[in-house]
PDB file of N, CA and C in Angstrom:
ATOM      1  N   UNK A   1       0.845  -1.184   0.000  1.00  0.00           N
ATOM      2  CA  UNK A   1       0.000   0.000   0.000  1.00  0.00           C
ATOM      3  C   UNK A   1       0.880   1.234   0.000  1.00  0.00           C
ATOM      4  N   UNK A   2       0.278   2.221  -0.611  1.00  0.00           N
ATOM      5  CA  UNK A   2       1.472   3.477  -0.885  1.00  0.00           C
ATOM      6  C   UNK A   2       1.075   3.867   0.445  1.00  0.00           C
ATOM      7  N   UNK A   3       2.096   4.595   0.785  1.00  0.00           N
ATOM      8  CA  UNK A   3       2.042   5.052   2.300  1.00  0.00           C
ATOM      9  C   UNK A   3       2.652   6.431   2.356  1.00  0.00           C
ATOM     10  N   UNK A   4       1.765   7.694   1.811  1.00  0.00           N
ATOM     11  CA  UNK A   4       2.019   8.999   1.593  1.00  0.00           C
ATOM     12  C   UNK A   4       1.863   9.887   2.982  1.00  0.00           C
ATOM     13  N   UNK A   5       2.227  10.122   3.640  1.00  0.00           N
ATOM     14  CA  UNK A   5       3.044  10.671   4.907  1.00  0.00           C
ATOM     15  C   UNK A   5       1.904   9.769   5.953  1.00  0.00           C
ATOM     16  N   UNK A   6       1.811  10.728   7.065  1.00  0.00           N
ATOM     17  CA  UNK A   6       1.539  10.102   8.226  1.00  0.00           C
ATOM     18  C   UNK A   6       0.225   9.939   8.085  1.00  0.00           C
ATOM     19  N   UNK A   7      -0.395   8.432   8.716  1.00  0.00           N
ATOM     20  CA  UNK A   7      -1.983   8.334   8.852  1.00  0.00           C
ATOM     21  C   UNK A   7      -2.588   8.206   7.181  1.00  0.00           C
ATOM     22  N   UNK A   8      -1.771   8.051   6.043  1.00  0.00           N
ATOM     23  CA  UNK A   8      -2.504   7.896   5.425  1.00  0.00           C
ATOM     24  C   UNK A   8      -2.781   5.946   5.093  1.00  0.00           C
ATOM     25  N   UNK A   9      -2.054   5.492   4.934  1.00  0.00           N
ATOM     26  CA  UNK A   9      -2.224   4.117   5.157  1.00  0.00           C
ATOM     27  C   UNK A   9      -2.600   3.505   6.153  1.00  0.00           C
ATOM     28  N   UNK A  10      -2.318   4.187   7.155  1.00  0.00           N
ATOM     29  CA  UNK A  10      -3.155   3.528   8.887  1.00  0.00           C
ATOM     30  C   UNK A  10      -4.456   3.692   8.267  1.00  0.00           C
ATOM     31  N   UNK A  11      -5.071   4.695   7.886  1.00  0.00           N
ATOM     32  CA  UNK A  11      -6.295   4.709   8.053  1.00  0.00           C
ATOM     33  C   UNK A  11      -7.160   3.920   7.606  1.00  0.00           C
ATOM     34  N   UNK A  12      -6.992   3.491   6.372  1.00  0.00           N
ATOM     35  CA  UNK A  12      -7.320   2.134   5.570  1.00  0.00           C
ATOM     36  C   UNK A  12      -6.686   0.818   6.010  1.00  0.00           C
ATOM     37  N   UNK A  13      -6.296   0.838   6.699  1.00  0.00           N
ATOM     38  CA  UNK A  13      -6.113  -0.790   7.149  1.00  0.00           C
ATOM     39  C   UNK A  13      -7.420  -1.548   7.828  1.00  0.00           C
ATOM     40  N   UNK A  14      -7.715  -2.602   7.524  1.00  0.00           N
ATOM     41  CA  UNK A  14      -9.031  -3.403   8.318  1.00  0.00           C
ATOM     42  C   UNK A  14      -9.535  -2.873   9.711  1.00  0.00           C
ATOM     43  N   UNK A  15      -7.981  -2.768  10.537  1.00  0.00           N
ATOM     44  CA  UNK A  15      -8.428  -2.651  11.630  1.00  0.00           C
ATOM     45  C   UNK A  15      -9.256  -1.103  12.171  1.00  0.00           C
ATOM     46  N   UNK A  16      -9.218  -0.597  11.611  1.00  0.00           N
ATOM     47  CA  UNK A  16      -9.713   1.068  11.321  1.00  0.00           C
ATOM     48  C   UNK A  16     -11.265   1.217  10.377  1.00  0.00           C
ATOM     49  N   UNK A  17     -12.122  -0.073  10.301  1.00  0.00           N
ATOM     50  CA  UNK A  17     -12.946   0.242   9.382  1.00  0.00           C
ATOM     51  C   UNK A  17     -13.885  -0.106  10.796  1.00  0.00           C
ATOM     52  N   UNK A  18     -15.106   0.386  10.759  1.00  0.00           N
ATOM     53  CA  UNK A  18     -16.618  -0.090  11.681  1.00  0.00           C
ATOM     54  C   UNK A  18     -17.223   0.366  10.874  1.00  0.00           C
ATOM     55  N   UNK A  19     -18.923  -0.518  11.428  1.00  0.00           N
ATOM     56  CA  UNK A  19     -20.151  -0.441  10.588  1.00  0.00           C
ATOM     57  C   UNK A  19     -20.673   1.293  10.954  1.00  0.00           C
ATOM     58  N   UNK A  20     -22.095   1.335   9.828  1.00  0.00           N
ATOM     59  CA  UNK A  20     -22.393   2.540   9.399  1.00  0.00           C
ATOM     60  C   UNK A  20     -23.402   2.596   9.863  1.00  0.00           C
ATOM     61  N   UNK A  21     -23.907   3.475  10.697  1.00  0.00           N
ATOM     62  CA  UNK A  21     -25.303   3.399  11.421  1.00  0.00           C
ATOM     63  C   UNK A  21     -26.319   4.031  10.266  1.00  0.00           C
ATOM     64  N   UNK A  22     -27.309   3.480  10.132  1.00  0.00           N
ATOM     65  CA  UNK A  22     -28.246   3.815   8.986  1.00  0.00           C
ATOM     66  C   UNK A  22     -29.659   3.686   9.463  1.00  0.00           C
ATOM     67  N   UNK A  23     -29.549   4.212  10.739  1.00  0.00           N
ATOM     68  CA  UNK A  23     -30.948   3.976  11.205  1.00  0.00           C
ATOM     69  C   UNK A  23     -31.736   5.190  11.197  1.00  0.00           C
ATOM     70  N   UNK A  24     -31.332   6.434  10.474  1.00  0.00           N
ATOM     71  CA  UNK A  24     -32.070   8.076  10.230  1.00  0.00           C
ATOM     72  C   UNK A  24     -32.033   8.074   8.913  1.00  0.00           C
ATOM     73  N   UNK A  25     -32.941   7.399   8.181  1.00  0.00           N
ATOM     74  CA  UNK A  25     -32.957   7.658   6.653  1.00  0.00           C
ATOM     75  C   UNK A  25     -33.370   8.989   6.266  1.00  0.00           C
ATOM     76  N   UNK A  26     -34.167   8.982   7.235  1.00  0.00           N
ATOM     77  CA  UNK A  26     -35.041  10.346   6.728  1.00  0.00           C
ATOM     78  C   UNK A  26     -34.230  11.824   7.128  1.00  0.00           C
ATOM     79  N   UNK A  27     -33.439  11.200   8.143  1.00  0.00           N
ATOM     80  CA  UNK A  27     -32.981  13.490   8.219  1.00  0.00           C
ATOM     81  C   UNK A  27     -31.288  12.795   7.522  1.00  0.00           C
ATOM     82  N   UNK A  28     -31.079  11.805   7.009  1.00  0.00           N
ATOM     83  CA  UNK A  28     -30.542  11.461   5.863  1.00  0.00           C
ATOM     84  C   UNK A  28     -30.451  12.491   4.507  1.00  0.00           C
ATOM     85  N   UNK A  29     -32.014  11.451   4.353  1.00  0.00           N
ATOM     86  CA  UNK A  29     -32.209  12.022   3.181  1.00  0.00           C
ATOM     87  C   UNK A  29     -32.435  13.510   3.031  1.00  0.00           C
ATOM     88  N   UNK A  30     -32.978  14.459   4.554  1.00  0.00           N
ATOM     89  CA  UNK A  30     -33.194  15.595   4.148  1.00  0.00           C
ATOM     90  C   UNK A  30     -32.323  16.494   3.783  1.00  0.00           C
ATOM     91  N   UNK A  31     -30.802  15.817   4.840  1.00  0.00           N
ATOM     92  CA  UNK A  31     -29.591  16.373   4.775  1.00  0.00           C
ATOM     93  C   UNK A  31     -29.172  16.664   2.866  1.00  0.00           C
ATOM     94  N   UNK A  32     -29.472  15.556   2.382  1.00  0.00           N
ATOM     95  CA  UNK A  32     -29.230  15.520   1.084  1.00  0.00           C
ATOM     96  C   UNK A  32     -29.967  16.354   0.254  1.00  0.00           C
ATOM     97  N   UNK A  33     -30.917  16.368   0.240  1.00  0.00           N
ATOM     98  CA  UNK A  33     -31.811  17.460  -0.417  1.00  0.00           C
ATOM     99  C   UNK A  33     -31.573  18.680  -0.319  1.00  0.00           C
ATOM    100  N   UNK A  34     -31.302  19.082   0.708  1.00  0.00           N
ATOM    101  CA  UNK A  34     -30.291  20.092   1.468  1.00  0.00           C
ATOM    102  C   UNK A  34     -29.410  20.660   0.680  1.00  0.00           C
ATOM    103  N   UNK A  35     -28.700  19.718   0.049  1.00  0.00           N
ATOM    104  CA  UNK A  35     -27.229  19.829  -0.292  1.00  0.00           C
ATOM    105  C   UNK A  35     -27.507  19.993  -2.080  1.00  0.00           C
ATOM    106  N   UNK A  36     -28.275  19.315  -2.428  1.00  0.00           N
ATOM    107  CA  UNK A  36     -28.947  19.337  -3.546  1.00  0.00           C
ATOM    108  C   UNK A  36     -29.750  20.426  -3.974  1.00  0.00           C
ATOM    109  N   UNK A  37     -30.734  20.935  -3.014  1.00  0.00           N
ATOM    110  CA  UNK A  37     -31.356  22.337  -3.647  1.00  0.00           C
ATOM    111  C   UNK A  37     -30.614  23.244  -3.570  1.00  0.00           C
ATOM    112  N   UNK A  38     -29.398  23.786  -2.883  1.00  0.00           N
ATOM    113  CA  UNK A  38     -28.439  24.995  -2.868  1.00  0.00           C
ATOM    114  C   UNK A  38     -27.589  24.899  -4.115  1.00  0.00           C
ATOM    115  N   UNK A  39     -27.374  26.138  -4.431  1.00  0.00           N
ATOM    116  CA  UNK A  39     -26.880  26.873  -5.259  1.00  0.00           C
ATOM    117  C   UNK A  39     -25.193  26.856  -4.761  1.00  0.00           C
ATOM    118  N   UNK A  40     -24.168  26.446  -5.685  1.00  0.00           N
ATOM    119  CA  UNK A  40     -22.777  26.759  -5.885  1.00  0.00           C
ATOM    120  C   UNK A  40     -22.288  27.966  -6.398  1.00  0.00           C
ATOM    121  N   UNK A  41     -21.551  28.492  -6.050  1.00  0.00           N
ATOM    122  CA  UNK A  41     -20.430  29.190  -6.875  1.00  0.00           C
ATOM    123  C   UNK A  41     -19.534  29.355  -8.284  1.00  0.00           C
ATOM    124  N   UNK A  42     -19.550  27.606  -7.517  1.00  0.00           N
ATOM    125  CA  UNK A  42     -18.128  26.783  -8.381  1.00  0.00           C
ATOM    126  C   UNK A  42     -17.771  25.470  -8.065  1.00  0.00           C
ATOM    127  N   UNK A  43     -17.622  24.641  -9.174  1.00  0.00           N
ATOM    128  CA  UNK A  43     -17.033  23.819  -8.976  1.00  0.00           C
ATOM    129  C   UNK A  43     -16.376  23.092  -7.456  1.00  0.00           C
ATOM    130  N   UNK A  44     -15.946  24.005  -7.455  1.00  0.00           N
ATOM    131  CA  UNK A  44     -14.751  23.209  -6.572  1.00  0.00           C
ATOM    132  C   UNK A  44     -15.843  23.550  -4.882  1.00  0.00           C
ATOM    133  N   UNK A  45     -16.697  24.473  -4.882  1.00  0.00           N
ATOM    134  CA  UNK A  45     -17.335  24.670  -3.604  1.00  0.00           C
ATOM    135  C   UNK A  45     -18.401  23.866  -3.880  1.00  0.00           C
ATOM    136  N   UNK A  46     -18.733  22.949  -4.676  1.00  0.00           N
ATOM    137  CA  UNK A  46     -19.623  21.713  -4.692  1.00  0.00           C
ATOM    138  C   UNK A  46     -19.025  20.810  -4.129  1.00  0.00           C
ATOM    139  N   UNK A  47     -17.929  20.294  -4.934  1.00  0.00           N
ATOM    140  CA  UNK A  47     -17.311  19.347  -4.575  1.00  0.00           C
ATOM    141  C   UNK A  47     -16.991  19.280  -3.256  1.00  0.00           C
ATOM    142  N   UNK A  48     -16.371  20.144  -2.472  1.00  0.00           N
ATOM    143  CA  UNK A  48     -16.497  20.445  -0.952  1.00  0.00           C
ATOM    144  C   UNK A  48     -17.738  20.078   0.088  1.00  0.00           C
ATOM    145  N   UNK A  49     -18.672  20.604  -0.887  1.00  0.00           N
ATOM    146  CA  UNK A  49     -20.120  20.310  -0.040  1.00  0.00           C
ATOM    147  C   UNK A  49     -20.732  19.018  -0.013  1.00  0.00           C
ATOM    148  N   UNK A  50     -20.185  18.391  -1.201  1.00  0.00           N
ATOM    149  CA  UNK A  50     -20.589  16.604  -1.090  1.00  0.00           C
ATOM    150  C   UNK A  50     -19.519  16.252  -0.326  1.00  0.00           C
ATOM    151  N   UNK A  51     -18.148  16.370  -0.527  1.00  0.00           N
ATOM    152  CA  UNK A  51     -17.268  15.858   0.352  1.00  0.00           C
ATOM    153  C   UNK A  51     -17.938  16.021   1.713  1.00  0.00           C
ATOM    154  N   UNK A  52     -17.855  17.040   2.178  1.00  0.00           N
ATOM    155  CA  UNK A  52     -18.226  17.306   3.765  1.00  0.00           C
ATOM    156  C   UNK A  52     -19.560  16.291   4.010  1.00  0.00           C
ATOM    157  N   UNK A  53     -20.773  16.367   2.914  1.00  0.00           N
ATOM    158  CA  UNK A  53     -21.429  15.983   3.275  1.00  0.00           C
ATOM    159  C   UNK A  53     -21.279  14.126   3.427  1.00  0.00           C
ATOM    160  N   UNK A  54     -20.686  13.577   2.383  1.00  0.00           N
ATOM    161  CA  UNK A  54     -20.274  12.239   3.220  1.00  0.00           C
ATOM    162  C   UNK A  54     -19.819  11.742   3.981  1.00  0.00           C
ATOM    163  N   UNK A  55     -18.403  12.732   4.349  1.00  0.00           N
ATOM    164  CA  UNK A  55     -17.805  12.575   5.774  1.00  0.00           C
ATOM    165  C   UNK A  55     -18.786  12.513   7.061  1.00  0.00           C
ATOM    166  N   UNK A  56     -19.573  13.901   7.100  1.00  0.00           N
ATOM    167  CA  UNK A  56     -20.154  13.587   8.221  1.00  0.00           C
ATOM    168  C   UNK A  56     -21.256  12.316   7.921  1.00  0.00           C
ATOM    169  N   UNK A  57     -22.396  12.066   6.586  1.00  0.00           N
ATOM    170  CA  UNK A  57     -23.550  11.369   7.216  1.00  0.00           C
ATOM    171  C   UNK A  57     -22.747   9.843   7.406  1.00  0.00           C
ATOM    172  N   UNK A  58     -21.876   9.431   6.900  1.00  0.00           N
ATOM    173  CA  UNK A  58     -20.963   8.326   6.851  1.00  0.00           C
ATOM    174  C   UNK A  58     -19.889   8.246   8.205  1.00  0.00           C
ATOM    175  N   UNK A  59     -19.869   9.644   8.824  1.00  0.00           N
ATOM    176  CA  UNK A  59     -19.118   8.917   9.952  1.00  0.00           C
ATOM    177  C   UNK A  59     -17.329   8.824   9.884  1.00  0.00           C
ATOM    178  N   UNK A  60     -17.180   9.486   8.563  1.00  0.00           N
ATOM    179  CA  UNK A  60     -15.905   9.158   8.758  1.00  0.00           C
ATOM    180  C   UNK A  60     -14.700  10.443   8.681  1.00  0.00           C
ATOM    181  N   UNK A  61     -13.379  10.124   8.680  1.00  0.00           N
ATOM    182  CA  UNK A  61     -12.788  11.281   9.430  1.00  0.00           C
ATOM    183  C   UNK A  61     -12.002  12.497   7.669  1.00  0.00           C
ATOM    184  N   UNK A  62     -12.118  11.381   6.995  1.00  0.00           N
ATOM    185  CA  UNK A  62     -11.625  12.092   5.461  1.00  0.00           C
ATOM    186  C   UNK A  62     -12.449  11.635   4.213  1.00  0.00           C
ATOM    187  N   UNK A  63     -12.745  11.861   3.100  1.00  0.00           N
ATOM    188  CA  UNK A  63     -13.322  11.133   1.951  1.00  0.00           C
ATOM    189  C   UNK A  63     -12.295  12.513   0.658  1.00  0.00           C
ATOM    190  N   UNK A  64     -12.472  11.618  -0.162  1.00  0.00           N
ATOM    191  CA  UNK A  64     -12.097  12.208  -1.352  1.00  0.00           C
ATOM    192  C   UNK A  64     -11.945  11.812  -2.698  1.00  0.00           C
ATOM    193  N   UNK A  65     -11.909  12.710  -3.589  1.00  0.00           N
ATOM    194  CA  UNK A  65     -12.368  12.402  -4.928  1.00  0.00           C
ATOM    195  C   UNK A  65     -11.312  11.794  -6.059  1.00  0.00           C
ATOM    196  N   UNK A  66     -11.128  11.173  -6.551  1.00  0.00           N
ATOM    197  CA  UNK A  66     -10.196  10.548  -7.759  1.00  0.00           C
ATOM    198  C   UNK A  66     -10.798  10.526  -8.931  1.00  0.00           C
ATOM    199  N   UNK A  67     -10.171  10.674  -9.787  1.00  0.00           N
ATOM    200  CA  UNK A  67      -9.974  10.274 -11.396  1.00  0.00           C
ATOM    201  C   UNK A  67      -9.122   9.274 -11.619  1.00  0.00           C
ATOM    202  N   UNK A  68      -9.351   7.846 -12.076  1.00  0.00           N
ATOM    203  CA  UNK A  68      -8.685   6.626 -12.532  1.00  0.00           C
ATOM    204  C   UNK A  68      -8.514   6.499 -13.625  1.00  0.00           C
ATOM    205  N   UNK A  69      -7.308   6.837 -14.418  1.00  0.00           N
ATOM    206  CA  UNK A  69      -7.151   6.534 -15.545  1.00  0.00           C
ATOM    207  C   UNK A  69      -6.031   5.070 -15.600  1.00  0.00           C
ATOM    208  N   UNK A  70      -6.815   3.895 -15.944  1.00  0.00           N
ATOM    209  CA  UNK A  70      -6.306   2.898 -15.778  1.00  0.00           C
ATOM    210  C   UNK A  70      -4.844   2.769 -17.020  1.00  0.00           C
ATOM    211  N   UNK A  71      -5.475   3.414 -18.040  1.00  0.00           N
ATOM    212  CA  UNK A  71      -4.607   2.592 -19.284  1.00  0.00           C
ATOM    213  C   UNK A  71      -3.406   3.410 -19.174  1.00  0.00           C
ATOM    214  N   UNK A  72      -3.132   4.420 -18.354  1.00  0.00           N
ATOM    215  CA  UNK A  72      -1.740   5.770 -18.307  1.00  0.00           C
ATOM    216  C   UNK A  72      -1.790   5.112 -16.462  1.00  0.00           C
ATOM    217  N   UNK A  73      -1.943   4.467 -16.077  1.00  0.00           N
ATOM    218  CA  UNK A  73      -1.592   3.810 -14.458  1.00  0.00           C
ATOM    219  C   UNK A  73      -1.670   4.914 -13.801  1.00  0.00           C
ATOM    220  N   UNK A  74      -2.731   5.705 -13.800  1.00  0.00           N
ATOM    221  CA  UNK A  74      -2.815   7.196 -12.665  1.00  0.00           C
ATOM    222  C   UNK A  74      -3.940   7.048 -12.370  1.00  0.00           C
ATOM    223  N   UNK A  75      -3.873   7.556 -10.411  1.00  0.00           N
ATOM    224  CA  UNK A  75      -4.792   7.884  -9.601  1.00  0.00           C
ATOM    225  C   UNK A  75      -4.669   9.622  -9.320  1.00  0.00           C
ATOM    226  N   UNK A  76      -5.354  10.054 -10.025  1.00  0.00           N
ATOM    227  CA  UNK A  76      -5.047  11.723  -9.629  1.00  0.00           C
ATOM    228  C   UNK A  76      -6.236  12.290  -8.720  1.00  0.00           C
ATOM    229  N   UNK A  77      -5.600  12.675  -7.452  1.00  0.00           N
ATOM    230  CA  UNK A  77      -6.354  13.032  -6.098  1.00  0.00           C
ATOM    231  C   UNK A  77      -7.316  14.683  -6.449  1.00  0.00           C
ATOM    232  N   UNK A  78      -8.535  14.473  -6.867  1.00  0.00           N
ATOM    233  CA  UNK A  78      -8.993  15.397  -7.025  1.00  0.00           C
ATOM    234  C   UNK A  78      -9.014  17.164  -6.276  1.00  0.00           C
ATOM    235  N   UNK A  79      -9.696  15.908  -5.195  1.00  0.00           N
ATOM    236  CA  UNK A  79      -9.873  16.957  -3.850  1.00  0.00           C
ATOM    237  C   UNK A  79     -10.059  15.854  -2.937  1.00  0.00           C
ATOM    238  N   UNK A  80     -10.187  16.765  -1.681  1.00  0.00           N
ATOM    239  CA  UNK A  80      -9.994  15.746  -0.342  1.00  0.00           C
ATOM    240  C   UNK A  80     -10.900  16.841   0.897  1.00  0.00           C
ATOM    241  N   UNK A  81     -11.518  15.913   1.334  1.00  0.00           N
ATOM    242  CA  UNK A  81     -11.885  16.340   2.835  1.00  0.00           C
ATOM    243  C   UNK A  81     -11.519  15.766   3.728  1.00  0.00           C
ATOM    244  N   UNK A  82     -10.888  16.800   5.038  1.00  0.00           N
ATOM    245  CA  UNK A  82      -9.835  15.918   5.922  1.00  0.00           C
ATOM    246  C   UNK A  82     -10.302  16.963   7.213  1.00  0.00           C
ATOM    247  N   UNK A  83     -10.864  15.327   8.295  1.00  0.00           N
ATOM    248  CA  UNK A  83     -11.327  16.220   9.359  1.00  0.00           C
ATOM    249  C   UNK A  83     -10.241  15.984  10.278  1.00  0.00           C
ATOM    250  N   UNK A  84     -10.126  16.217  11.832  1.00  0.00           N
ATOM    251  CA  UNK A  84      -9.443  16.028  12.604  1.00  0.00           C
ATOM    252  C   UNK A  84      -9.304  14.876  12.952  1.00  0.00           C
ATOM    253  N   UNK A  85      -8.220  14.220  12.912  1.00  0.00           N
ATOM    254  CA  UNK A  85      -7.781  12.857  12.790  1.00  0.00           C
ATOM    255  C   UNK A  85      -7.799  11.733  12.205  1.00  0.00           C
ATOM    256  N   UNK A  86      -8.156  12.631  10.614  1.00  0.00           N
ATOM    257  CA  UNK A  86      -8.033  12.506   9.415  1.00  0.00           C
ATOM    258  C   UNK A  86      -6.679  11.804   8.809  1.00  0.00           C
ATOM    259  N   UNK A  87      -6.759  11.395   7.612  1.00  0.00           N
ATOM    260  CA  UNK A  87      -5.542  10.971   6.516  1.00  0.00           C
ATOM    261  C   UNK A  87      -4.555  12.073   6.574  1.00  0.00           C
ATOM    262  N   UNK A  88      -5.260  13.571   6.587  1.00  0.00           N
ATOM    263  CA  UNK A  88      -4.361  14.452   5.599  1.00  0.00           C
ATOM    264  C   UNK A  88      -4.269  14.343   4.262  1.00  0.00           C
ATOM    265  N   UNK A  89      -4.793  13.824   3.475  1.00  0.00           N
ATOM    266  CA  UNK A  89      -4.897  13.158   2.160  1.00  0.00           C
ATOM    267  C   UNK A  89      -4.750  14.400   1.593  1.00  0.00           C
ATOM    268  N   UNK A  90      -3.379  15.271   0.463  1.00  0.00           N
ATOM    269  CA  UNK A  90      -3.801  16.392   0.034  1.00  0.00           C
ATOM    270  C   UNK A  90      -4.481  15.984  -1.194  1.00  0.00           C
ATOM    271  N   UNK A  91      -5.041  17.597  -1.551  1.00  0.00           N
ATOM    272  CA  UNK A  91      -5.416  17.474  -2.557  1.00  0.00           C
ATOM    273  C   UNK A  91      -4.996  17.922  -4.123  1.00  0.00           C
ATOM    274  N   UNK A  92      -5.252  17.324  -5.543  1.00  0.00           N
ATOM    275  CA  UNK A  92      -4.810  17.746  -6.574  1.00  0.00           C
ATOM    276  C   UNK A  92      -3.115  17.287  -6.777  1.00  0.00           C
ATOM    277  N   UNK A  93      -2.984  15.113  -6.334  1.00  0.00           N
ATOM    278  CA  UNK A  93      -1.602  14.815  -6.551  1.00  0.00           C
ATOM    279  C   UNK A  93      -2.005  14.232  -7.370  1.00  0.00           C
ATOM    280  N   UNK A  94      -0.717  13.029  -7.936  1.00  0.00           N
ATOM    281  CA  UNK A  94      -1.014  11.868  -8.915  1.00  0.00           C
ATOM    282  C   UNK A  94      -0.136  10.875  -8.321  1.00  0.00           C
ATOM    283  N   UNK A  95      -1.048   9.807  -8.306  1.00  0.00           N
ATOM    284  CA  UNK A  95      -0.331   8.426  -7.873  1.00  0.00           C
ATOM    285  C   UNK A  95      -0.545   7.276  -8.376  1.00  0.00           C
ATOM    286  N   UNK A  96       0.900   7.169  -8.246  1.00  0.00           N
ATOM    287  CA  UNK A  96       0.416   5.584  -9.378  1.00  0.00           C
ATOM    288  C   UNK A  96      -0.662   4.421  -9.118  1.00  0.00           C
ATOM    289  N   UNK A  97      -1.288   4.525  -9.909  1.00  0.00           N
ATOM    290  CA  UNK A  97      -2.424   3.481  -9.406  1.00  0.00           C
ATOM    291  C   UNK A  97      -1.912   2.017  -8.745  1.00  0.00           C
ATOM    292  N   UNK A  98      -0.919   1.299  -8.769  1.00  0.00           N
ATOM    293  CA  UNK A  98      -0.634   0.512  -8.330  1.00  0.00           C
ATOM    294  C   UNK A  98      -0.100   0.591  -7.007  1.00  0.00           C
ATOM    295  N   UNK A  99       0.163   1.397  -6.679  1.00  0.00           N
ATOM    296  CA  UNK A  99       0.400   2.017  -5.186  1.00  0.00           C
ATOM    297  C   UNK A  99      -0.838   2.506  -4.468  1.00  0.00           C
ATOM    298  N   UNK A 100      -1.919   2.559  -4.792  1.00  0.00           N
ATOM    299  CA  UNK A 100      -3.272   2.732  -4.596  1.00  0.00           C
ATOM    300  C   UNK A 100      -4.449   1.961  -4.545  1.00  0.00           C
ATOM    301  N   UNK A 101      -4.223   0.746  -5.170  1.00  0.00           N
ATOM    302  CA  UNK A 101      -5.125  -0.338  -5.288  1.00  0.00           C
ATOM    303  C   UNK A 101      -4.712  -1.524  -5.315  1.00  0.00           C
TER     304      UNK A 101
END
């Protein structure tokens, strides 16, 4: 596993995964609608707002976006949301996909 500074490979290891509580579908789903009827800027302040928004309804401490281009072996790190005690995962690198999957 590529192991790009601190906490980013800890975090994905087995022992670091638990289940997803899914028992509020509904202020779930409102959260989403939420996120869906507002108006962006830009690009990149969307992408932020789904990021954030999976981190929190999912529970978890970072999420972030990739582009896989398999046949050129690149994982290029779109963007990243990174909460406190998070990956750090930056955002906008390229990594070789085989170090990634």
């Amino acid at each position: 596993m590529f192991d790009h500074g601190e906490g980013w490979a800890r975090d994905m290891e087995p022992e670091n995964t638990r289940q997803i509580n899914v028992s509020e579908p509904g202020r779930q789903l409102g959260s989403l609608s939420a996120l869906a009827a507002r108006s962006y800027a830009s690009t990149t302040e969307l992408v932020e707002a789904i990021l954030s928004f999976i981190t929190d309804q999912l529970g978890l401490r970072t999420s972030f976006l990739t582009h896989i281009t398999a046949g050129e072996n690149r994982n290029h790190l779109i963007a990243a949301h990174n909460r406190a005690g998070g990956s750090n995962i930056p955002a906008n690198i390229e990594l070789p996909l085989e170090d990634t999957f």
